[in-house]
N, C-alpha and C. Protein backbone atom coordinates (compact mmCIF):
# COMPACT_ATOMS: atom_id res chain seq x y z
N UNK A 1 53.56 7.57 -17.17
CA UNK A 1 53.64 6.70 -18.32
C UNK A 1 52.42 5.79 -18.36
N UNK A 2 51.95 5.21 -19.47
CA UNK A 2 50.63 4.38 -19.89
C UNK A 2 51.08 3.25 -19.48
N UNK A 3 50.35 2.44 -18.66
CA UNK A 3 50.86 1.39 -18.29
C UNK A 3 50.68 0.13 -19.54
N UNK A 4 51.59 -0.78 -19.53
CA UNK A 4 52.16 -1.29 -20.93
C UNK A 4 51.47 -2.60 -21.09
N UNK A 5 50.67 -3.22 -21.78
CA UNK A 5 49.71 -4.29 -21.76
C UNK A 5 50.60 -5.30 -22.18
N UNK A 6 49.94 -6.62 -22.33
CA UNK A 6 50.28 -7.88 -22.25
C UNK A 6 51.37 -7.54 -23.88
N UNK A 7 50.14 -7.64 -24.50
CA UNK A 7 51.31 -7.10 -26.13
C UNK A 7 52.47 -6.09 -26.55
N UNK A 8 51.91 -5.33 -25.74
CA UNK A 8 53.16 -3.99 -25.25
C UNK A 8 54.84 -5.04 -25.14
N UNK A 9 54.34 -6.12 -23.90
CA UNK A 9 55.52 -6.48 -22.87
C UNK A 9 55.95 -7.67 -24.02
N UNK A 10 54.83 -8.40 -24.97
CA UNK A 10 55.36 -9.44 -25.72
C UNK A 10 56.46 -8.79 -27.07
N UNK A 11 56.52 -7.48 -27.55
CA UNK A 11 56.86 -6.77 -28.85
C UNK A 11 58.34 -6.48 -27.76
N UNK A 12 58.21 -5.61 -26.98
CA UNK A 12 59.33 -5.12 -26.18
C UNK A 12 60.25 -6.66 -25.95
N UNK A 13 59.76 -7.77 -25.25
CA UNK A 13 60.76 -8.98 -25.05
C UNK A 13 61.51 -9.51 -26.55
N UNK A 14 60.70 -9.10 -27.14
CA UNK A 14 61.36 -9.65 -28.94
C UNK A 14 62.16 -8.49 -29.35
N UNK A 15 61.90 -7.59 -29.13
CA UNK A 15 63.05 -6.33 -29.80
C UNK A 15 64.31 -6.49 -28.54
N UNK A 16 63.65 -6.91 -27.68
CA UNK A 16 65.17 -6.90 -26.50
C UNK A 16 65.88 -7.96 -27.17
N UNK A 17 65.61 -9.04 -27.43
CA UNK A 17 66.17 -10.33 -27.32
C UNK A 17 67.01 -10.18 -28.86
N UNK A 18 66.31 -9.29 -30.03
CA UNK A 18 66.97 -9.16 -31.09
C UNK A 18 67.82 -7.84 -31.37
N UNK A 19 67.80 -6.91 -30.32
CA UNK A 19 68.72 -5.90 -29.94
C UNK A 19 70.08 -6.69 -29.46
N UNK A 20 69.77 -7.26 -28.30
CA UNK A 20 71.30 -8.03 -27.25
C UNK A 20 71.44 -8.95 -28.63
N UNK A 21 70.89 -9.80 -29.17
CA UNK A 21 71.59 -10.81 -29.97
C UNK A 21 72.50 -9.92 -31.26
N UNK A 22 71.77 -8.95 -31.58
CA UNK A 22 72.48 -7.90 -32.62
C UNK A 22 73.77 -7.84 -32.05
N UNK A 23 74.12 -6.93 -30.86
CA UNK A 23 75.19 -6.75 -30.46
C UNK A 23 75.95 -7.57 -30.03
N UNK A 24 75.62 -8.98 -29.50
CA UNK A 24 76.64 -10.02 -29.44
C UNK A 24 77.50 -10.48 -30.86
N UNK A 25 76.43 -10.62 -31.28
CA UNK A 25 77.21 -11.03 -32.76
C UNK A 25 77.97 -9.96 -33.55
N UNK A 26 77.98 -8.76 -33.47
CA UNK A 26 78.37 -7.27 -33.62
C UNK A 26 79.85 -7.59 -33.17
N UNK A 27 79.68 -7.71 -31.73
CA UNK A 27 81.06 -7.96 -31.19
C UNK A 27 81.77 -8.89 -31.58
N UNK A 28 81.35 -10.38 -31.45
CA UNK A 28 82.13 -11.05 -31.76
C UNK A 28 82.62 -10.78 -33.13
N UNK A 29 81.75 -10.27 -34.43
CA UNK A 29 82.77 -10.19 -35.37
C UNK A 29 83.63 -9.02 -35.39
N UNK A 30 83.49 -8.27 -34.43
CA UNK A 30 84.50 -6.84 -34.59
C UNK A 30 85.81 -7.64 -34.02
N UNK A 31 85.64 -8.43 -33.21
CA UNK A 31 86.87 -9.01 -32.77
C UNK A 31 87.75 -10.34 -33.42
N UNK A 32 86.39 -10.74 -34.36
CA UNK A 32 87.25 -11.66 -35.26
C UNK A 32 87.64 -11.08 -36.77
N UNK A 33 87.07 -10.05 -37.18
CA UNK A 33 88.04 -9.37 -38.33
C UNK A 33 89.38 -9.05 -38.66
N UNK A 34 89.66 -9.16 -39.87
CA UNK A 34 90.72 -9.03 -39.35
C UNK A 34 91.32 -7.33 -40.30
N UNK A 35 90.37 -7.05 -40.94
CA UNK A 35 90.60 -5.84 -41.64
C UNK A 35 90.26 -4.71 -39.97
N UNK A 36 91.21 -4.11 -40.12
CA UNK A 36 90.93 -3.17 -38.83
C UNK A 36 89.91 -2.09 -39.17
N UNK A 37 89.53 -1.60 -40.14
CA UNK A 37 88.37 -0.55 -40.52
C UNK A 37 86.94 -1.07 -40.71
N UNK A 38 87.01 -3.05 -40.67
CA UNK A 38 85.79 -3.46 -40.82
C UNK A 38 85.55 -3.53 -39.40
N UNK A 39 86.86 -3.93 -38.81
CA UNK A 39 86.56 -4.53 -36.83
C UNK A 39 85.99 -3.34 -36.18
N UNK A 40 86.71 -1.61 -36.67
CA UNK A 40 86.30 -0.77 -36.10
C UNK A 40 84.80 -0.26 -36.30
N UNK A 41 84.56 -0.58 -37.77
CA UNK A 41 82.77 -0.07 -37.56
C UNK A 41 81.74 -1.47 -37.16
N UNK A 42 82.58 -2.49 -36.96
CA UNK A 42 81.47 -3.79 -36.24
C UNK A 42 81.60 -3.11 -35.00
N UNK A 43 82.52 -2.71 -34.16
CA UNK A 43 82.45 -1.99 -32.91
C UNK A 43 81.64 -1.37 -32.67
N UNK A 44 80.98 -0.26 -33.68
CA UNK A 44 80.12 1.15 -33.76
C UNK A 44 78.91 0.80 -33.69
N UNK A 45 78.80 -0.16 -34.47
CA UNK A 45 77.28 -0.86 -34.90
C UNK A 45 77.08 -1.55 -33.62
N UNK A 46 77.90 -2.41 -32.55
CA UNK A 46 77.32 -3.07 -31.68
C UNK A 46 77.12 -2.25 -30.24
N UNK A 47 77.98 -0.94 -30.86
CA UNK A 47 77.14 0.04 -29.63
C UNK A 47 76.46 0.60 -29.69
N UNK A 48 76.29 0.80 -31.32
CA UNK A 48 74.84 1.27 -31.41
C UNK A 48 73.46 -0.03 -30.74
N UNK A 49 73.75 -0.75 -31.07
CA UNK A 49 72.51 -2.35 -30.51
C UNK A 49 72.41 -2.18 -29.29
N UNK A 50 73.55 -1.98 -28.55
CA UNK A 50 73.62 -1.81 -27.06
C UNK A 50 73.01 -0.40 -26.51
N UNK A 51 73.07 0.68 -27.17
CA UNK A 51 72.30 1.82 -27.12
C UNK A 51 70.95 1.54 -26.82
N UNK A 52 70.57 0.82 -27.98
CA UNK A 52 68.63 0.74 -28.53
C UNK A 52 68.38 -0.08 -27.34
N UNK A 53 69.26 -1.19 -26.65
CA UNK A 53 68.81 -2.21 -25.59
C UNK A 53 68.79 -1.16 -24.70
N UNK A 54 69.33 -0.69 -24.14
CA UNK A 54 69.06 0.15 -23.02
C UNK A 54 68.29 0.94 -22.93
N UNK A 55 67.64 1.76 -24.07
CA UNK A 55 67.04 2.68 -24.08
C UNK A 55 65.48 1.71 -24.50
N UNK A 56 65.18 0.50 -24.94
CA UNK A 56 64.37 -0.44 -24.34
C UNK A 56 64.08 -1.30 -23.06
N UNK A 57 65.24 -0.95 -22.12
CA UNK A 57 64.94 -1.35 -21.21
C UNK A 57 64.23 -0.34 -20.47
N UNK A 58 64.29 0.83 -20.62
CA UNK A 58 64.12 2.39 -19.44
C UNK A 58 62.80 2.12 -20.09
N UNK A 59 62.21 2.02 -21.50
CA UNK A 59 60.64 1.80 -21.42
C UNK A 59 60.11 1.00 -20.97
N UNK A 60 60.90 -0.21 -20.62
CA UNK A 60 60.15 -1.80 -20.23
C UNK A 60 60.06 -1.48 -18.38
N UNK A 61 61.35 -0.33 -17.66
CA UNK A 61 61.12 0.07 -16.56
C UNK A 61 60.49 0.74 -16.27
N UNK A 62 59.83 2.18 -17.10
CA UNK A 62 59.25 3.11 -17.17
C UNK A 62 59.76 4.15 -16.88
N UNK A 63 61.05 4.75 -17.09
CA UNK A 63 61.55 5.76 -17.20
C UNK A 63 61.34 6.65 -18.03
């Protein structure tokens, strides 16, 4: 892998930080809805956020 420069690591810390914040807030409203078909796709969507974080972290590790 190309090793990842100063700007590389500054773009990656901002998409992390607005990936995890996606999915916190994802969750909390899947769990405060109260329509069960809206709670179930806030669920979907915050694993999707949680997906993209992880799969930004394996580049920020270099996997």
């Amino acid at each position: 892998m190309t090793k990842l420069t100063a700007k590389d690591l500054e773009v990656l810390s901002g998409l992390l930080m607005g990936e995890g914040m996606a999915c916190k807030k994802a969750k909390m409203y899947s769990k405060t809805l109260t329509d069960p078909d809206l709670a179930e796709c806030m669920g979907r969507i915050a694993e999707c956020h949680r997906q993209r974080f992880e799969q930004l972290l394996c580049v920020l590790e270099g996997k």
